[in-house]
PDB file of N, CA and C in Angstrom:
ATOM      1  N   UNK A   1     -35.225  24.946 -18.720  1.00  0.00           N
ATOM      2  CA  UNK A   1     -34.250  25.109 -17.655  1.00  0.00           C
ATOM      3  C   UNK A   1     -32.870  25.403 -18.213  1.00  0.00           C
ATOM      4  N   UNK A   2     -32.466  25.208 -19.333  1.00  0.00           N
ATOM      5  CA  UNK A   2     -31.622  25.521 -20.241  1.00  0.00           C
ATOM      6  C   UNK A   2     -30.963  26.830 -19.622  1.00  0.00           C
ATOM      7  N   UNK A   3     -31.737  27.854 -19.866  1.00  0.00           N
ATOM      8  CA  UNK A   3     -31.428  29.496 -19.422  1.00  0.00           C
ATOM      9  C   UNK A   3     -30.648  29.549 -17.835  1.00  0.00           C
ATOM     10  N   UNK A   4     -30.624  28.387 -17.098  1.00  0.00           N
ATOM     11  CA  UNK A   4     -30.102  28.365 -15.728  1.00  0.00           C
ATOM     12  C   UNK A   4     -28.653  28.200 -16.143  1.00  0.00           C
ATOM     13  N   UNK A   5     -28.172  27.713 -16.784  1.00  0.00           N
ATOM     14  CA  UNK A   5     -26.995  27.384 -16.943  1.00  0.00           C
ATOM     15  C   UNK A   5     -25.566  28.584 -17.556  1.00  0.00           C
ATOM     16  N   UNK A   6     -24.821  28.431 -16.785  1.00  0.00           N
ATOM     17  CA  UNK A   6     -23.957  29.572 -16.864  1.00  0.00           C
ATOM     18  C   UNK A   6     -22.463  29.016 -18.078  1.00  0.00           C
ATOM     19  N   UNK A   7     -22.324  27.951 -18.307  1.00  0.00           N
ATOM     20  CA  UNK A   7     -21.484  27.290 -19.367  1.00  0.00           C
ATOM     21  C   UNK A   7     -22.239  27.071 -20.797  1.00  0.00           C
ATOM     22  N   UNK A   8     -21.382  27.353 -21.362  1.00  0.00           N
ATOM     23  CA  UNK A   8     -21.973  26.944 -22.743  1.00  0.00           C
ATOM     24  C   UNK A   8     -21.202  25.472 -23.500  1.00  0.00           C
ATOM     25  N   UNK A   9     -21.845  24.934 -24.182  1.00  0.00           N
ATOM     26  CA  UNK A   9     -21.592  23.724 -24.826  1.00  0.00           C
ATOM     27  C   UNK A   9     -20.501  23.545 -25.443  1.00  0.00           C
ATOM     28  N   UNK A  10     -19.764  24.292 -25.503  1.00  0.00           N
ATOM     29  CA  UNK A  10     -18.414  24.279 -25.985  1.00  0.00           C
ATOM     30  C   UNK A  10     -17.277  24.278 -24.963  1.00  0.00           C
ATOM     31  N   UNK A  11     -17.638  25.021 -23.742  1.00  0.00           N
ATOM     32  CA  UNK A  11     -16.767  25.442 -22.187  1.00  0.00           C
ATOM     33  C   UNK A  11     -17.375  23.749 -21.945  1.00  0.00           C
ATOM     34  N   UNK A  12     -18.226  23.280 -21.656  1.00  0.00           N
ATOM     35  CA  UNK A  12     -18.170  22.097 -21.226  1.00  0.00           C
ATOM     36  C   UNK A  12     -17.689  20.937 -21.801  1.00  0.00           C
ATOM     37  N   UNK A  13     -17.515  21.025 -23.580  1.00  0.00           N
ATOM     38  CA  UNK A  13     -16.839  20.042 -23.555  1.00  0.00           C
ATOM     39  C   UNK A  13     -15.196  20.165 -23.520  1.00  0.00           C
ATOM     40  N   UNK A  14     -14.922  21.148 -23.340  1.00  0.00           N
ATOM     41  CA  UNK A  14     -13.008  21.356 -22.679  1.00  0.00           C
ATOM     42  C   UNK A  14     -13.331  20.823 -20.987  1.00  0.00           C
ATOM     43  N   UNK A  15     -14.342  20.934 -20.549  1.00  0.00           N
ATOM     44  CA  UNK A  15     -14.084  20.492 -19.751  1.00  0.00           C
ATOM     45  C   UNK A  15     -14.329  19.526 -19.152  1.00  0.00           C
ATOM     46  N   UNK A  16     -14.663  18.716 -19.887  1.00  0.00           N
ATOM     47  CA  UNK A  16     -15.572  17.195 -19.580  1.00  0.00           C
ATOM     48  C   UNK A  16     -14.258  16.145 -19.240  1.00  0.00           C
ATOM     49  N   UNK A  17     -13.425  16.181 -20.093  1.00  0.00           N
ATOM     50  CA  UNK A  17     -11.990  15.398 -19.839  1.00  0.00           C
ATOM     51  C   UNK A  17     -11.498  15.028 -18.108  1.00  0.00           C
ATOM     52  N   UNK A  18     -12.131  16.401 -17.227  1.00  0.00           N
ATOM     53  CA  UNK A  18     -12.022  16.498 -15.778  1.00  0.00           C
ATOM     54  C   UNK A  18     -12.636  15.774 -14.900  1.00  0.00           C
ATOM     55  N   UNK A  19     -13.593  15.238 -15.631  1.00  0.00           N
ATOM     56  CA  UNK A  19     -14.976  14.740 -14.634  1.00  0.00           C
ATOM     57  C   UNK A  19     -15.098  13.785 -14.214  1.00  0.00           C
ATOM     58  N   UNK A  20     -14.740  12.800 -13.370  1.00  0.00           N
ATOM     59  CA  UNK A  20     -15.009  11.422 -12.831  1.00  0.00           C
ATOM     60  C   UNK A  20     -15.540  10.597 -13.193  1.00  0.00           C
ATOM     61  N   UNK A  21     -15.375   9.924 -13.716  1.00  0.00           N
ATOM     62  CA  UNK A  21     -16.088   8.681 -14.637  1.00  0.00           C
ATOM     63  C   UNK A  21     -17.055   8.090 -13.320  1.00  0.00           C
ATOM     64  N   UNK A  22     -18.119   7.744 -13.847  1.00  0.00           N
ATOM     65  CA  UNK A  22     -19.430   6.853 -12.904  1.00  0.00           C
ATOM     66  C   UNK A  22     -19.010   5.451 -12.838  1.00  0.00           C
ATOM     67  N   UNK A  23     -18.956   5.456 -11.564  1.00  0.00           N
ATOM     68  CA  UNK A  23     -18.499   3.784 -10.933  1.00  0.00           C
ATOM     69  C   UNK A  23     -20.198   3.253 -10.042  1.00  0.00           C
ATOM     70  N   UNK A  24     -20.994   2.607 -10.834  1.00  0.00           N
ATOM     71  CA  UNK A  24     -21.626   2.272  -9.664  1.00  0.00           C
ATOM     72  C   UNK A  24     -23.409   2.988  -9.975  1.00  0.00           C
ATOM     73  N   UNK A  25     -22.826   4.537  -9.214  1.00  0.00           N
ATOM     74  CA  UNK A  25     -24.009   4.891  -9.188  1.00  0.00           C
ATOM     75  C   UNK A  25     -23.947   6.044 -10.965  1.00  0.00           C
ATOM     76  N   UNK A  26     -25.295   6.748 -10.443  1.00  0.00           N
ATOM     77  CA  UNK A  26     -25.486   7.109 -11.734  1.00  0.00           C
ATOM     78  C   UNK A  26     -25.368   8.539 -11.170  1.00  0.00           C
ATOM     79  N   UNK A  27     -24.604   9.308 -11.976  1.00  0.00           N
ATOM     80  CA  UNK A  27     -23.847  10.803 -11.924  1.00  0.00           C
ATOM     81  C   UNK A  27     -25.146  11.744 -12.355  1.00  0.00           C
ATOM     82  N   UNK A  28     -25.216  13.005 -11.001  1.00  0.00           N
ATOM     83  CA  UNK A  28     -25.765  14.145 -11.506  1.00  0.00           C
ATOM     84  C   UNK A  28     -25.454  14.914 -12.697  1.00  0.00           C
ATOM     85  N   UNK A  29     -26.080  15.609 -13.438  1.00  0.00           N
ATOM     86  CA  UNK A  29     -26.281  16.368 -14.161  1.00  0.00           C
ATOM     87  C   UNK A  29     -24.650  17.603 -14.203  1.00  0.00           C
ATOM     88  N   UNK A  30     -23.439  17.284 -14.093  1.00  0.00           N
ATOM     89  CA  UNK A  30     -22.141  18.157 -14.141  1.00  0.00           C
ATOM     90  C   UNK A  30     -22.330  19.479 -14.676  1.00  0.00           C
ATOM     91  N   UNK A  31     -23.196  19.941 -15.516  1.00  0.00           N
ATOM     92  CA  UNK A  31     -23.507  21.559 -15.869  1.00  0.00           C
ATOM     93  C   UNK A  31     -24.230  21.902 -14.652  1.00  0.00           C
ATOM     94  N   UNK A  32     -25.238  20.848 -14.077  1.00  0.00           N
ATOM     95  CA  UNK A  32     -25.961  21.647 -13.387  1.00  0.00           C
ATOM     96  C   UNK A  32     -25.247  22.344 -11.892  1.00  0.00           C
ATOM     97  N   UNK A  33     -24.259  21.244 -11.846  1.00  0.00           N
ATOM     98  CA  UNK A  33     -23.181  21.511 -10.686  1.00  0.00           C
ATOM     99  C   UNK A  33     -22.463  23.088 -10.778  1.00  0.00           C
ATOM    100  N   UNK A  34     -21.454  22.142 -11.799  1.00  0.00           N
ATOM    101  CA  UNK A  34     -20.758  23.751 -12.155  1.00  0.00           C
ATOM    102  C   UNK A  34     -22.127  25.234 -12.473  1.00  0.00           C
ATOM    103  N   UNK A  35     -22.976  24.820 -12.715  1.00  0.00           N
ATOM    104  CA  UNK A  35     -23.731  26.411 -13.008  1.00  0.00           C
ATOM    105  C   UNK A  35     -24.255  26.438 -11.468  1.00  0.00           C
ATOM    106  N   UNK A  36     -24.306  25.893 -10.724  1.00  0.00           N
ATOM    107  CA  UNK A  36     -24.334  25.782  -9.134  1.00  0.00           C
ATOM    108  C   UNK A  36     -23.353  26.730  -8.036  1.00  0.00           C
ATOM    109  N   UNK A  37     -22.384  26.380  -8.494  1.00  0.00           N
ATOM    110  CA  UNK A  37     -21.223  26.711  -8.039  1.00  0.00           C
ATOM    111  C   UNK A  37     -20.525  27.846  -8.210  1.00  0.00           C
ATOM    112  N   UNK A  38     -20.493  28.368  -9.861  1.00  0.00           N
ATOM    113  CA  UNK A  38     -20.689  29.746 -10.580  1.00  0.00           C
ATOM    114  C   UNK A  38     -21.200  30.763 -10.028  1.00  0.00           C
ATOM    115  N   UNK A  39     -22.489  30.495  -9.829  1.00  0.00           N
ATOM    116  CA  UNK A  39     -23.839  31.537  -8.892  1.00  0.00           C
ATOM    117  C   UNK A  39     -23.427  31.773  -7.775  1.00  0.00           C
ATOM    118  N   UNK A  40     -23.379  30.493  -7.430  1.00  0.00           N
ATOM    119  CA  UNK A  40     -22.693  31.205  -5.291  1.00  0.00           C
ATOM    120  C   UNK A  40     -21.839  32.078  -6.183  1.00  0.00           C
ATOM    121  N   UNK A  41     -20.557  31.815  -6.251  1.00  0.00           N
ATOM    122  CA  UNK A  41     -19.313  32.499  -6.113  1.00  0.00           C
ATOM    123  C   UNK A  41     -19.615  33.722  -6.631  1.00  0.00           C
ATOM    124  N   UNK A  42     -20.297  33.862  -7.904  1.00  0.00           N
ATOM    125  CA  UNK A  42     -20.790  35.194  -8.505  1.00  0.00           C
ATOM    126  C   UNK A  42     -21.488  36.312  -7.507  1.00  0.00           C
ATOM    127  N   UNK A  43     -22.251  35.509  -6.816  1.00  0.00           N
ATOM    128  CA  UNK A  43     -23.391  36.592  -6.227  1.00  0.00           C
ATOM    129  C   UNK A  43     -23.120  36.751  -4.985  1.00  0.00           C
ATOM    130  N   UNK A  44     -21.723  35.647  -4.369  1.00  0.00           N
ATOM    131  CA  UNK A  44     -21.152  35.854  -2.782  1.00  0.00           C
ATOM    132  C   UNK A  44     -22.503  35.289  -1.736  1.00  0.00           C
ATOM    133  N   UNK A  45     -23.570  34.588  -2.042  1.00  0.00           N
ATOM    134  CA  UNK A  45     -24.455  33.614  -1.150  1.00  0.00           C
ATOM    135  C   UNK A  45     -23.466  32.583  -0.717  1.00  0.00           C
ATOM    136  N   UNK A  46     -24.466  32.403   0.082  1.00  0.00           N
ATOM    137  CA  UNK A  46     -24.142  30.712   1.164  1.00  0.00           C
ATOM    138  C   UNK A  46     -25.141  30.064   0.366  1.00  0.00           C
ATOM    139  N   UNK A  47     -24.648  28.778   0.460  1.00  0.00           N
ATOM    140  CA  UNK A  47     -25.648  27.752  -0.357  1.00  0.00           C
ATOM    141  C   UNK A  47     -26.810  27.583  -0.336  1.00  0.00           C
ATOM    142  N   UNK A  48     -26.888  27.521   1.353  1.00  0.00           N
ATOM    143  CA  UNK A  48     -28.770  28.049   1.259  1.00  0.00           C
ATOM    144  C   UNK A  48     -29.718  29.033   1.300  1.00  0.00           C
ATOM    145  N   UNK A  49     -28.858  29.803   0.954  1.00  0.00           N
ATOM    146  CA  UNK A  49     -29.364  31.190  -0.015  1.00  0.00           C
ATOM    147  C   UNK A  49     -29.903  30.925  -1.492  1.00  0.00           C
ATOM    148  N   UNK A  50     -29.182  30.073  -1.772  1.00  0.00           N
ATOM    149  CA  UNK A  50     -29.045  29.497  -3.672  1.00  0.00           C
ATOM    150  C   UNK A  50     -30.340  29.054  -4.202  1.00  0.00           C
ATOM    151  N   UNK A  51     -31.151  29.403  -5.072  1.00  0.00           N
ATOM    152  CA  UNK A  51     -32.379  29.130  -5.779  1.00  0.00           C
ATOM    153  C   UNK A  51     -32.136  27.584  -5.810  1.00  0.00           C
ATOM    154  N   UNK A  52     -33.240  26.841  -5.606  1.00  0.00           N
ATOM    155  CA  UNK A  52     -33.569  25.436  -6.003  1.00  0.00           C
ATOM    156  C   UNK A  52     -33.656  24.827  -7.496  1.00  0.00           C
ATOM    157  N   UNK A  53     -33.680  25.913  -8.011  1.00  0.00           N
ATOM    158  CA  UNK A  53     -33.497  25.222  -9.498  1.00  0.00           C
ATOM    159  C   UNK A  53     -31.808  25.471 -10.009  1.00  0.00           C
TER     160      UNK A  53
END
């Protein structure tokens, strides 16, 4: 699932400093978000247009 991801390991850790520390519960997967979010905006879909993986 690797290949889904639109950041590379270096863009994420500049940007990890941003990310909300976990209070509580236990935090999704933050690449998988941002490579989420990337795609819409890239390809101009509505979310539930957006592949499930």
């Amino acid at each position: 699932m690797s290949n889904l991801f639109w950041l590379s390991d270096a863009q994420m850790a500049r940007l990890q400093p941003f990310f909300p520390k976990s209070r509580g519960k236990p935090r999704v997967d933050d690449r998988r978000v941002l490579s989420g979010i990337i795609f819409i905006n890239r390809n101009g879909l509505r979310w539930r247009d957006s592949p499930k993986d």
